[in-house]
C-alpha atoms as a PDB file:
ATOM      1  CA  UNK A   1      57.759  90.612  35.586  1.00  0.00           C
ATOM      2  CA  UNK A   2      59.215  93.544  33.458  1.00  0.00           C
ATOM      3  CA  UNK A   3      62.554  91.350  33.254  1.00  0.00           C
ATOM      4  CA  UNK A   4      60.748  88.417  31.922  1.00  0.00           C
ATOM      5  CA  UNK A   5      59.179  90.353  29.608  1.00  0.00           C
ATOM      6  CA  UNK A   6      62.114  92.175  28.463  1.00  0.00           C
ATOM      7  CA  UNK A   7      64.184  88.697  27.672  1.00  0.00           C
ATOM      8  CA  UNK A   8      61.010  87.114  26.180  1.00  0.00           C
ATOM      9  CA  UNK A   9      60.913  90.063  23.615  1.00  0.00           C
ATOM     10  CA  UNK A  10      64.664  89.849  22.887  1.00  0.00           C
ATOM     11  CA  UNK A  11      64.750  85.913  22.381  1.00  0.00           C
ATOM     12  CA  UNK A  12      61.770  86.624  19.749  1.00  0.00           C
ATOM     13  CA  UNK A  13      63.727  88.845  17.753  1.00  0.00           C
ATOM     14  CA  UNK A  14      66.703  86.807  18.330  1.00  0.00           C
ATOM     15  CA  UNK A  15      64.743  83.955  16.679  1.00  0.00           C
ATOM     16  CA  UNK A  16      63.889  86.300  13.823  1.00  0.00           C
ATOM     17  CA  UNK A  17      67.552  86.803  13.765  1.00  0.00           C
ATOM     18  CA  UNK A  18      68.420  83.561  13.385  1.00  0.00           C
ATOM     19  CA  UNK A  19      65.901  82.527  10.561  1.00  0.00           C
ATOM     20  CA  UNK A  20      67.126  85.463   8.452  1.00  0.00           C
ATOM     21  CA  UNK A  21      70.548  85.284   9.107  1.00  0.00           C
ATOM     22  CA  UNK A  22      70.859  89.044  10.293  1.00  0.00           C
ATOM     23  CA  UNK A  23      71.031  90.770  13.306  1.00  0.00           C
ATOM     24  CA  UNK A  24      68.595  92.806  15.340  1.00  0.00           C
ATOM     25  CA  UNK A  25      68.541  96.057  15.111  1.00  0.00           C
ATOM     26  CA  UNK A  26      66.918  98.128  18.173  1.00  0.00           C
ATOM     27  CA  UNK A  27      67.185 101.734  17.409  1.00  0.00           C
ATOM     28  CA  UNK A  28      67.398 104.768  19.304  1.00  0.00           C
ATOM     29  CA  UNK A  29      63.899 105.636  21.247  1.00  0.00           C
ATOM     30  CA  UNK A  30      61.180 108.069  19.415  1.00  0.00           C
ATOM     31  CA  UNK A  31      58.239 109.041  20.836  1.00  0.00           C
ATOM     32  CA  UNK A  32      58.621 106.454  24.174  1.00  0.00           C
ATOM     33  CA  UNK A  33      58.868 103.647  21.176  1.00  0.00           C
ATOM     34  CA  UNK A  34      62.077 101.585  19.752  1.00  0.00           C
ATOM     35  CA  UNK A  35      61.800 100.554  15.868  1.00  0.00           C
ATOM     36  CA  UNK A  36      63.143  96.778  15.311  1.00  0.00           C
ATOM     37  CA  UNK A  37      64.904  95.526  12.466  1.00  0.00           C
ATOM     38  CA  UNK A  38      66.299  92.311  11.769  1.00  0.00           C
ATOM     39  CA  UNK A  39      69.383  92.829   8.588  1.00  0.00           C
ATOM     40  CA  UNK A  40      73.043  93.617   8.453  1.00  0.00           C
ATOM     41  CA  UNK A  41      73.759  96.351  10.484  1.00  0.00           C
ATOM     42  CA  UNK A  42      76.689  97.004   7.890  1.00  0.00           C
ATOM     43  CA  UNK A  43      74.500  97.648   5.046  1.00  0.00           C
ATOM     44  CA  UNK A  44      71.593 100.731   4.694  1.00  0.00           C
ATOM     45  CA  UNK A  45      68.425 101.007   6.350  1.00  0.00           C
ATOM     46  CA  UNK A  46      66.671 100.236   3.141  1.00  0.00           C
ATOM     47  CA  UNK A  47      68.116  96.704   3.185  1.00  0.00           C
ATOM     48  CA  UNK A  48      66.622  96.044   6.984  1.00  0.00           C
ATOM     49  CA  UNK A  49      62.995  94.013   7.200  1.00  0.00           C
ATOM     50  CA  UNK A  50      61.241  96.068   9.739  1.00  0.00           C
ATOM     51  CA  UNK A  51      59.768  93.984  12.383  1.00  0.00           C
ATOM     52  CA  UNK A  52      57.967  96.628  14.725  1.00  0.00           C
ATOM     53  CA  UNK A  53      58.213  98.428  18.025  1.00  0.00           C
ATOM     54  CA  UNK A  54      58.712  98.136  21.451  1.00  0.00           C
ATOM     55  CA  UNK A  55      57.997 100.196  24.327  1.00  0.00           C
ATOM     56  CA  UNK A  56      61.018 102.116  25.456  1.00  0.00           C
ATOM     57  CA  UNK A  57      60.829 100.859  28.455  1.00  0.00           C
ATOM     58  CA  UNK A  58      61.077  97.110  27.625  1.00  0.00           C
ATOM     59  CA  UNK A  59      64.049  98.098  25.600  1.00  0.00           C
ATOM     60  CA  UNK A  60      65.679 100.273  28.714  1.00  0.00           C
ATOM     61  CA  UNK A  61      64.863  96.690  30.715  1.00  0.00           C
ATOM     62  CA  UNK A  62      66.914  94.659  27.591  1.00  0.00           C
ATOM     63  CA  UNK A  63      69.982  96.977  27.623  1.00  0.00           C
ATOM     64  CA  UNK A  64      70.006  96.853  31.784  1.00  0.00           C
ATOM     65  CA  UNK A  65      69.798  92.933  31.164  1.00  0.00           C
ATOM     66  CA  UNK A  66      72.370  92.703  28.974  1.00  0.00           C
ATOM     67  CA  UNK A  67      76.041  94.262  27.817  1.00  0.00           C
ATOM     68  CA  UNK A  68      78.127  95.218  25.253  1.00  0.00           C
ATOM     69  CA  UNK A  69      80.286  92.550  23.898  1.00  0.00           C
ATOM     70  CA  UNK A  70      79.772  88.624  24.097  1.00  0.00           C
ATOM     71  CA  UNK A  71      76.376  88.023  25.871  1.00  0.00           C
ATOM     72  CA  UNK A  72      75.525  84.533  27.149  1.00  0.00           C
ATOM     73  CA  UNK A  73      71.915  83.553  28.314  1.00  0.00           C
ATOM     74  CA  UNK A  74      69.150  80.841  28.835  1.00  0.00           C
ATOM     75  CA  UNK A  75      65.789  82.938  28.158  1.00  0.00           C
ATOM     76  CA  UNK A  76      62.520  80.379  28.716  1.00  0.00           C
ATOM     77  CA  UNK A  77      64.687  77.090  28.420  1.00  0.00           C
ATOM     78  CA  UNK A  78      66.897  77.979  25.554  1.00  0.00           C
ATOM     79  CA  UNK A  79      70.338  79.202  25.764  1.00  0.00           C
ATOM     80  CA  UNK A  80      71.477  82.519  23.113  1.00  0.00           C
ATOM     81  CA  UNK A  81      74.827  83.786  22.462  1.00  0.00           C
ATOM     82  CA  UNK A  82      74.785  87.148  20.653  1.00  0.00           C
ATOM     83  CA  UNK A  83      77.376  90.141  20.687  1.00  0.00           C
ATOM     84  CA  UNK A  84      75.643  93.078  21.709  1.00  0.00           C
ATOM     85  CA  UNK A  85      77.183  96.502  19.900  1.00  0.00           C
ATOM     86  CA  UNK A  86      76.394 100.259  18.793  1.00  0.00           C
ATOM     87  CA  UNK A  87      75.776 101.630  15.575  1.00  0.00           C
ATOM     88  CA  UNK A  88      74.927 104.915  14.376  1.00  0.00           C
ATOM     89  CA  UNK A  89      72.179 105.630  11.725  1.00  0.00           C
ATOM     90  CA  UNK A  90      71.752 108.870  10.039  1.00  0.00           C
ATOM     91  CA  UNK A  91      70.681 110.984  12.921  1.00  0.00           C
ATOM     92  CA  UNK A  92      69.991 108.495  15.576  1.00  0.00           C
ATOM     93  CA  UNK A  93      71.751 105.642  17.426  1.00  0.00           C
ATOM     94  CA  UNK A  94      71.001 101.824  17.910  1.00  0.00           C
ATOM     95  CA  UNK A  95      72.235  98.847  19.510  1.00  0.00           C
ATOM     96  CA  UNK A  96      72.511  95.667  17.138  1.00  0.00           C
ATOM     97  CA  UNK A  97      72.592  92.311  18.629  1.00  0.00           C
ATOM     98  CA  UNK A  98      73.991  89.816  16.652  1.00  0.00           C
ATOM     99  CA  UNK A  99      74.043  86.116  17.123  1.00  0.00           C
ATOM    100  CA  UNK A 100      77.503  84.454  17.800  1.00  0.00           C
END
């Protein structure tokens, strides 16, 4: 069930993704919790809409589910294609997915 969970809560954001034109932005855990952001990765936090948290669990579960570089998957009946990379911000890492 954690799996399903964990690729239902990534094809969300990747829809958020897609109707903004950015990518998603997962950072680094805090407190057992991952902030999400949906912007350029390329550009400064201050430019990034913040779209909430996620247990750091569920985000451990996305990053065993999927891989750096080209990622191809059907999640509930509809196929995504995203590029799944690192970026560091200020003090802390995060792992951007953006759609291909």
């Amino acid at each position: 069930m954690a799996n399903a969970d964990a690729l239902s809560t990534l094809a969300e954001y990747l829809e958020l993704s897609l109707d903004t034109s950015g990518s998603v932005i997962m950072m680094q855990g805090c407190d057992e919790r991952c902030a999400m952001y949906v912007g350029n990765a390329a550009e400064d936090q201050e430019h990034w809409q913040y779209s909430g948290v996620i247990p750091a669990l569920l985000a451990c579960d996305i990053l065993k589910m999927t891989h750096s570089g080209s990622n191809r998957m059907e999640i509930d009946g509809q196929r995504y294609r995203f590029v799944r990379s690192f970026t560091h911000f200020e003090d802390r890492g995060a792992i951007v997915f953006s759609p291909a």
